[in-house]
Protein backbone atom coordinates (compact mmCIF):
# COMPACT_ATOMS: atom_id res chain seq x y z
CA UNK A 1 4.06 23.39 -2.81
CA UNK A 2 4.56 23.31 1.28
CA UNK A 3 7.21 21.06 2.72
CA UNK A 4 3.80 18.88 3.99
CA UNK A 5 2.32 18.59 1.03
CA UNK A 6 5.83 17.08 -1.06
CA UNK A 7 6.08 14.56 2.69
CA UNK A 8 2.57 13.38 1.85
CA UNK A 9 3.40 12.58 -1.79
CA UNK A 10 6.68 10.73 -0.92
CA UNK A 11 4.96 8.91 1.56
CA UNK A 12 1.73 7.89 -1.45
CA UNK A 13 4.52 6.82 -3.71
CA UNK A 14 6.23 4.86 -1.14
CA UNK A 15 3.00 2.91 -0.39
CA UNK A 16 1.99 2.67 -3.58
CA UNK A 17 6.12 1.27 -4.73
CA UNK A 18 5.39 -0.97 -1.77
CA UNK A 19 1.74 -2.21 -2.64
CA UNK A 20 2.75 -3.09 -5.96
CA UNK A 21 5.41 -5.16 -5.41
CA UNK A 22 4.72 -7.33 -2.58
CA UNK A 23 1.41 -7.60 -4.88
CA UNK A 24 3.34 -9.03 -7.75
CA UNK A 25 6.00 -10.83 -5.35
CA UNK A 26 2.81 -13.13 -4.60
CA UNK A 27 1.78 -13.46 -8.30
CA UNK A 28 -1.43 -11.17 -7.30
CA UNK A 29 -3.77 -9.06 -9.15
CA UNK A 30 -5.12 -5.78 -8.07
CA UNK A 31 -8.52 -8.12 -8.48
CA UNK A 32 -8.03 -10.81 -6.19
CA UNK A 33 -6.60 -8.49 -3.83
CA UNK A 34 -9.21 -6.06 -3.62
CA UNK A 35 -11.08 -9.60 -2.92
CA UNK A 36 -9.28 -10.50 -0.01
CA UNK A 37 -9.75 -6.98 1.85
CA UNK A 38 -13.09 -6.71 0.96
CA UNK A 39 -12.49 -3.52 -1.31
CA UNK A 40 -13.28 -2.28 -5.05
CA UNK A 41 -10.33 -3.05 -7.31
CA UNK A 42 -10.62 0.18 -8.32
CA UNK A 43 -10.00 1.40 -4.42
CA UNK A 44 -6.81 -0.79 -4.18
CA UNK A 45 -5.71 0.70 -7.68
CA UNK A 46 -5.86 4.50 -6.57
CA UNK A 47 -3.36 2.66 -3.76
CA UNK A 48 -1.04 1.53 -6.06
CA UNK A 49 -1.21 4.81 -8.30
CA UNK A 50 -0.60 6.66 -5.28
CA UNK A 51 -3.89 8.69 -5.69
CA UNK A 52 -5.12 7.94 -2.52
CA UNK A 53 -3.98 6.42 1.01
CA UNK A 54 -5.74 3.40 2.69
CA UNK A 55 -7.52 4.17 5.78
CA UNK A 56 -5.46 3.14 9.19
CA UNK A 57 -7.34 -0.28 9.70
CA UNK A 58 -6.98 -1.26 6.14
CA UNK A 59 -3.33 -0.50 6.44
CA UNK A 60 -3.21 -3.28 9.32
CA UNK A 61 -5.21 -5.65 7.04
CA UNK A 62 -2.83 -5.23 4.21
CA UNK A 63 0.41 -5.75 6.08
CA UNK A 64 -1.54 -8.81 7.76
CA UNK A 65 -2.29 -10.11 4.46
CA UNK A 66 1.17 -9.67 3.50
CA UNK A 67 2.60 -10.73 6.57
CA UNK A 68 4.98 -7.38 6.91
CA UNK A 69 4.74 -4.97 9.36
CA UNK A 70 3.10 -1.65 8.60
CA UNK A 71 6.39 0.81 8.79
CA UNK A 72 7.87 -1.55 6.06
CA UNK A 73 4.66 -0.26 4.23
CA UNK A 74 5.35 3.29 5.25
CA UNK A 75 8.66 3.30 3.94
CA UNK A 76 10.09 3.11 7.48
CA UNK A 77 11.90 -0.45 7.03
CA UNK A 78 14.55 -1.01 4.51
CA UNK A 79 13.45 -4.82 3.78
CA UNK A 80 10.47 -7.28 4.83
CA UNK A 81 10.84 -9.21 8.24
């Protein structure tokens, strides 16, 4: 497997680690979720599984529904601000 290849999967796993739990921090399902972006659950699943990434502007949306910032989603910020 290439060096880019093993970044890209640290950086789906990181998402998904990050997805998931500020999903459960608010009490969230992958349901009302997908809701809220305007998405298929199923979409927003493969995003927690890590089996796929979210496009660019629905990385913005998710961080704004959050209220993080979107390196804290990429794994580039320890903690939440």
């Amino acid at each position: 497997m290439s060096k880019m290849n093993t970044r890209k999967e640290a950086l789906a796993h990181v998402i998904a680690g990050r997805f998931r739990f500020l999903r459960e921090s608010k009490g969230w399902t992958q349901q009302q979720v997908a809701q809220l972006l305007h998405i298929e659950r199923s979409a927003y699943a493969y995003y927690e599984t890590a089996k796929n990434f979210p496009t660019l502007v629905l990385l913005l949306d998710i961080a704004d529904l959050y209220g993080v910032t979107t390196d804290y989603l990429l794994g580039r910020e320890k903690k939440e601000e």
